[in-house]
Protein backbone atom coordinates (compact mmCIF):
# COMPACT_ATOMS: atom_id res chain seq x y z
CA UNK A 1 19.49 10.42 1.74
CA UNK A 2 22.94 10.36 3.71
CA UNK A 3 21.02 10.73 7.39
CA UNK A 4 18.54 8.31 6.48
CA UNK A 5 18.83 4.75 8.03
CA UNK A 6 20.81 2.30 5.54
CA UNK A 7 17.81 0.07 4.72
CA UNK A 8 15.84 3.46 3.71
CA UNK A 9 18.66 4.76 1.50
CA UNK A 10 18.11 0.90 -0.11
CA UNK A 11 14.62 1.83 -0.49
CA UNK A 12 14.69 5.13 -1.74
CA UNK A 13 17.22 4.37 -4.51
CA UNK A 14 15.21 1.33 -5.00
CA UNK A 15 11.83 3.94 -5.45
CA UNK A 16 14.80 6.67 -7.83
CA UNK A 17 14.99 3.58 -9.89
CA UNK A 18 11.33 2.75 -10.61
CA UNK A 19 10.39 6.27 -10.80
CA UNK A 20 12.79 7.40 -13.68
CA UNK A 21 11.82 4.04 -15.29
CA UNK A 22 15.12 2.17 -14.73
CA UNK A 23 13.66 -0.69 -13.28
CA UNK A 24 10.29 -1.21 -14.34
CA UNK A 25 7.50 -3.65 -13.67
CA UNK A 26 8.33 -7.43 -13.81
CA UNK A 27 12.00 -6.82 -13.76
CA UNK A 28 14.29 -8.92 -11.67
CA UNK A 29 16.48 -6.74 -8.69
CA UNK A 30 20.11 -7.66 -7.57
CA UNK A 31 20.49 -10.89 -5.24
CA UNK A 32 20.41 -9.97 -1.70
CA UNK A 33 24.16 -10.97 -1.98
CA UNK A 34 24.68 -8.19 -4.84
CA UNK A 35 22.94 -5.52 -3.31
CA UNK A 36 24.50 -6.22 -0.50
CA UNK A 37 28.39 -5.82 -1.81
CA UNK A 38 27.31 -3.02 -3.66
CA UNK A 39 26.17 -0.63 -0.86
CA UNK A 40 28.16 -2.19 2.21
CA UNK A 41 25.30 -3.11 3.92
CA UNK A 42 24.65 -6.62 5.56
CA UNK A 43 22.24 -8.82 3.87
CA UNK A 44 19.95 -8.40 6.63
CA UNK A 45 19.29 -4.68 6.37
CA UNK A 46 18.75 -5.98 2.42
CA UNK A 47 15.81 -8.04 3.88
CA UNK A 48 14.59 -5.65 5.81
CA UNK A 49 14.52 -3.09 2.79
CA UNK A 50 12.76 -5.71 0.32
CA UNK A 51 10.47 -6.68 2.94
CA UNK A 52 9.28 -2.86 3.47
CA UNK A 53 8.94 -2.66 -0.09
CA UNK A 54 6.90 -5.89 -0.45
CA UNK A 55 5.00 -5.21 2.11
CA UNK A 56 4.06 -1.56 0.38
CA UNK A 57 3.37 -3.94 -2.88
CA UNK A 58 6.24 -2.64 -4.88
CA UNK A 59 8.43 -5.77 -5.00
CA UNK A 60 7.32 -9.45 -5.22
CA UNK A 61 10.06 -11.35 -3.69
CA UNK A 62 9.38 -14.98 -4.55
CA UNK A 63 11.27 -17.66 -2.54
CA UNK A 64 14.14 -19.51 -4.77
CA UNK A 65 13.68 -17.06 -7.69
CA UNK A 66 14.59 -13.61 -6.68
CA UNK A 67 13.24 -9.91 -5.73
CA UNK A 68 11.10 -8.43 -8.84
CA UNK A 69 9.53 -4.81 -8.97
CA UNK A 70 5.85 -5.43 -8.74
CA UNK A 71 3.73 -5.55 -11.93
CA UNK A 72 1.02 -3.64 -10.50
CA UNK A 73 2.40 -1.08 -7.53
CA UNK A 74 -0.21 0.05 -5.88
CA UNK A 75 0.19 3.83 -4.98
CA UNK A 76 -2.18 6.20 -3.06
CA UNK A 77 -3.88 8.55 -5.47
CA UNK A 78 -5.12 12.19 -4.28
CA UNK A 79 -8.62 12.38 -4.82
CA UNK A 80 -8.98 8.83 -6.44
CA UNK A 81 -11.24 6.27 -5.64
CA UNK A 82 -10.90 4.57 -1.96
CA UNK A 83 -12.76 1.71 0.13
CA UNK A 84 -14.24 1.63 3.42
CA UNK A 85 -14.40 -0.98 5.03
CA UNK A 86 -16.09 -1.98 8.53
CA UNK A 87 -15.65 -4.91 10.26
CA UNK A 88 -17.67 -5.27 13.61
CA UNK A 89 -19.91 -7.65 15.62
CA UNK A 90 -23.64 -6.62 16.29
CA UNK A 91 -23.66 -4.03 13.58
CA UNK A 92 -27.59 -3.41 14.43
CA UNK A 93 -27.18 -2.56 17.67
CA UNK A 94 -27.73 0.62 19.16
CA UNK A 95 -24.90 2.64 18.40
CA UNK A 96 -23.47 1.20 15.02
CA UNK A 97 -26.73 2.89 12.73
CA UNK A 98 -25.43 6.07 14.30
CA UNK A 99 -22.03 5.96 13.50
CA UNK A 100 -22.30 4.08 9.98
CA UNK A 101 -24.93 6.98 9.01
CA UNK A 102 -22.20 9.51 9.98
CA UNK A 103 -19.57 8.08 8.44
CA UNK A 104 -21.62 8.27 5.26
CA UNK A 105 -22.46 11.60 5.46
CA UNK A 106 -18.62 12.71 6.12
CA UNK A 107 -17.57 10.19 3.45
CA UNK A 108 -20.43 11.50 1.18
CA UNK A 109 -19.49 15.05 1.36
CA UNK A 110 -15.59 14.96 1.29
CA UNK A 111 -14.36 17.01 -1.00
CA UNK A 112 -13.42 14.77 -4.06
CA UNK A 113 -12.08 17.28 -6.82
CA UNK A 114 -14.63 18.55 -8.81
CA UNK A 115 -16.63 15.40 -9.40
CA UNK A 116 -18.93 14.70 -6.41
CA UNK A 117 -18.49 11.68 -4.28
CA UNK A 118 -20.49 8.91 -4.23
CA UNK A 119 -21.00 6.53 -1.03
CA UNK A 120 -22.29 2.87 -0.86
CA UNK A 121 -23.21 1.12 1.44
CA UNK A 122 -23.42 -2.42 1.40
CA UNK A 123 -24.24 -4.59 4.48
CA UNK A 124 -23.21 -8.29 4.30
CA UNK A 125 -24.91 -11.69 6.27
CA UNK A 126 -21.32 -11.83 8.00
CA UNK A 127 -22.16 -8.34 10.04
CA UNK A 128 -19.27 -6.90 7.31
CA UNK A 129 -20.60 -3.12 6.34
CA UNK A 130 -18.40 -2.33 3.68
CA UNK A 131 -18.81 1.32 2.11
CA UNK A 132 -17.11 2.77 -1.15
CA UNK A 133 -16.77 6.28 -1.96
């Protein structure tokens, strides 16, 4: 953590915290003005660590109340559920049937554990194809 940028040592004592259950859901963080005393850092490189971590849905930082660890953090799980989503204009033409069909099959077969994967397709009015597997 020592050659890491200061805002990422923020964040990854930040993520220490939350992980070994220090700081948990719904709890309020240090003012910018705390954190920033306590690890010598200017209050901008504070911002820019909170906003990293909002932005990754781990903190909520709401305006004239303070910096809160997220209720629900969302985290990428291996071989969990994901969404697809395609976003296009003229979705019939052409090409798009091609490409959509082999999407599904490589989404369809992907190796998902040891439960088989399941693709949907759903096509919207909009020309939105949206596909979960």
């Amino acid at each position: 953590m020592e050659g890491a940028p200061k805002y990422q040592q923020l964040i990854n004592w930040i993520r220490i915290k939350m992980d070994n259950g220090e700081l948990k859901p719904g709890d309020k963080l240090m003012t910018e003005h705390e954190m920033s005393a306590a690890f010598k850092v200017s209050r901008q490189t504070v911002r820019h660590a909170l906003s990293v971590l909002e932005q990754e849905g781990a903190v909520e930082c709401r305006q004239g109340s303070g910096n809160y660890i997220a209720i629900r953090e969302v985290r990428p799980q291996k071989g969990g559920k994901g969404n697809v989503i395609i976003v296009s204009t003229y979705l019939n033409a052409y090409i798009f049937p091609d490409i959509i069909e082999g999407m599904e099959n490589i989404l369809g077969n992907r190796d998902m554990g040891r439960r088989s994967a399941s693709l949907t397709i759903r096509w919207k009015k909009s020309g939105v194809c949206s596909s979960e597997s």
